[in-house]
C-alpha atoms as a PDB file:
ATOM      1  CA  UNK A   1      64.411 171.699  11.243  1.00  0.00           C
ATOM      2  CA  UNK A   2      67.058 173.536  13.549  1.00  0.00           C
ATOM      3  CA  UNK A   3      68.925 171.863  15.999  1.00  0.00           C
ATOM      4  CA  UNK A   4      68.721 168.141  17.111  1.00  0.00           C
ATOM      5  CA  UNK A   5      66.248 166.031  15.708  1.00  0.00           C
ATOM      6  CA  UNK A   6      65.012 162.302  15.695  1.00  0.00           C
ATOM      7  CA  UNK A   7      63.394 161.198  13.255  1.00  0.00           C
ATOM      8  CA  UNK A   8      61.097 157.773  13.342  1.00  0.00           C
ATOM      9  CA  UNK A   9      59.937 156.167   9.493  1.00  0.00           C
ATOM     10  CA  UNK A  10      58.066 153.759   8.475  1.00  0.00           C
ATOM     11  CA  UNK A  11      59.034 151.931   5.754  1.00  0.00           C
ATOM     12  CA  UNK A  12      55.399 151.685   4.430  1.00  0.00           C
ATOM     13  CA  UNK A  13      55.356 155.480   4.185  1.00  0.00           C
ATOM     14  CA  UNK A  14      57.348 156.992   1.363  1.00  0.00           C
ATOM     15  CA  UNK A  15      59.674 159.571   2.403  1.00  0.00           C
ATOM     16  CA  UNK A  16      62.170 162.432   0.822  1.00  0.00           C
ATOM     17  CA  UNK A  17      64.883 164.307   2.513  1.00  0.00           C
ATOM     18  CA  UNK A  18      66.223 167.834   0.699  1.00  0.00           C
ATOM     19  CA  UNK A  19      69.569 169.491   1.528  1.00  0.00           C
ATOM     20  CA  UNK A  20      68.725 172.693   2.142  1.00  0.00           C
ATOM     21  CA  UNK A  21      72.182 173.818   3.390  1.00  0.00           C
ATOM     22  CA  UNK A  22      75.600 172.771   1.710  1.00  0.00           C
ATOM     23  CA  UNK A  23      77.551 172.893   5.193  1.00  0.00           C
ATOM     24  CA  UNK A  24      74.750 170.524   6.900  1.00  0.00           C
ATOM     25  CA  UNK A  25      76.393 167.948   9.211  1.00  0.00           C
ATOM     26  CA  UNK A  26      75.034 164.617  11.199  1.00  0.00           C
ATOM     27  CA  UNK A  27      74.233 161.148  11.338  1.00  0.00           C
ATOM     28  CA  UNK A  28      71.504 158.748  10.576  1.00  0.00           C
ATOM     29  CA  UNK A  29      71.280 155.420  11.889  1.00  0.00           C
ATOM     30  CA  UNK A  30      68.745 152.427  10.313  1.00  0.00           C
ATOM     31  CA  UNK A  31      67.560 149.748  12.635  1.00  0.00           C
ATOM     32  CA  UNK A  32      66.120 146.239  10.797  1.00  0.00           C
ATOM     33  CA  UNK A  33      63.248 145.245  11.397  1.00  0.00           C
ATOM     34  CA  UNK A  34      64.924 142.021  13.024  1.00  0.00           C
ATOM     35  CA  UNK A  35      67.220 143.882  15.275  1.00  0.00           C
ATOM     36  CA  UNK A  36      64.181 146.009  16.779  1.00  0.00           C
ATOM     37  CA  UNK A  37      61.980 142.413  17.558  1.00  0.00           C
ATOM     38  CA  UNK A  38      65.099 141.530  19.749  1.00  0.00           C
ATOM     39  CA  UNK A  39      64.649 144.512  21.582  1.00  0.00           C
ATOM     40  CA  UNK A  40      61.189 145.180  21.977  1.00  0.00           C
ATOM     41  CA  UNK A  41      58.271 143.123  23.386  1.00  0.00           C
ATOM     42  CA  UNK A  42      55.505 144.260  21.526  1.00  0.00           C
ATOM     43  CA  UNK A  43      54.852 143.973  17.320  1.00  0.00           C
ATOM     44  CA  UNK A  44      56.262 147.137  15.200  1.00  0.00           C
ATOM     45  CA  UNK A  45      53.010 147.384  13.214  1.00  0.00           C
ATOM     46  CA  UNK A  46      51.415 147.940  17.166  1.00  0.00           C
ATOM     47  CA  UNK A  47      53.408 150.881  18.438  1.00  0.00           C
ATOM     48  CA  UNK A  48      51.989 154.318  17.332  1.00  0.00           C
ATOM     49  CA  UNK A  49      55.187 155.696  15.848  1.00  0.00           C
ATOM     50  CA  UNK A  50      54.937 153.238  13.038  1.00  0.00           C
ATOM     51  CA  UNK A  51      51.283 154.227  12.548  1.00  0.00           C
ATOM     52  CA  UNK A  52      50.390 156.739  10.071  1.00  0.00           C
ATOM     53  CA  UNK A  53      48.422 159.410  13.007  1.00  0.00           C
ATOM     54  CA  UNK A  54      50.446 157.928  15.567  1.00  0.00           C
END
């Protein structure tokens, strides 16, 4: 990647993440499962992001 990115996982998926650059600089922010419920109206396992295809 190059530039901005967001990045959605599912924690039913295994993922890995490899440095590729020494000087690489950001942030990464993980919701619970609990705070996203209080925020949405419809069931994680329904919205595509969280489905593998989706």
């Amino acid at each position: 990647m190059s530039g901005h990115a967001l990045f959605f996982g599912n924690p039913l998926v295994p993922y890995d993440w490899e440095l590729l650059d020494a000087n690489l600089t950001g942030f990464f922010y993980i919701f619970t499962e609990a705070f996203l419920q209080r925020q949405l109206s419809t069931p994680l396992a329904e919205l595509a992001i969280f489905r593998p295809g989706g």
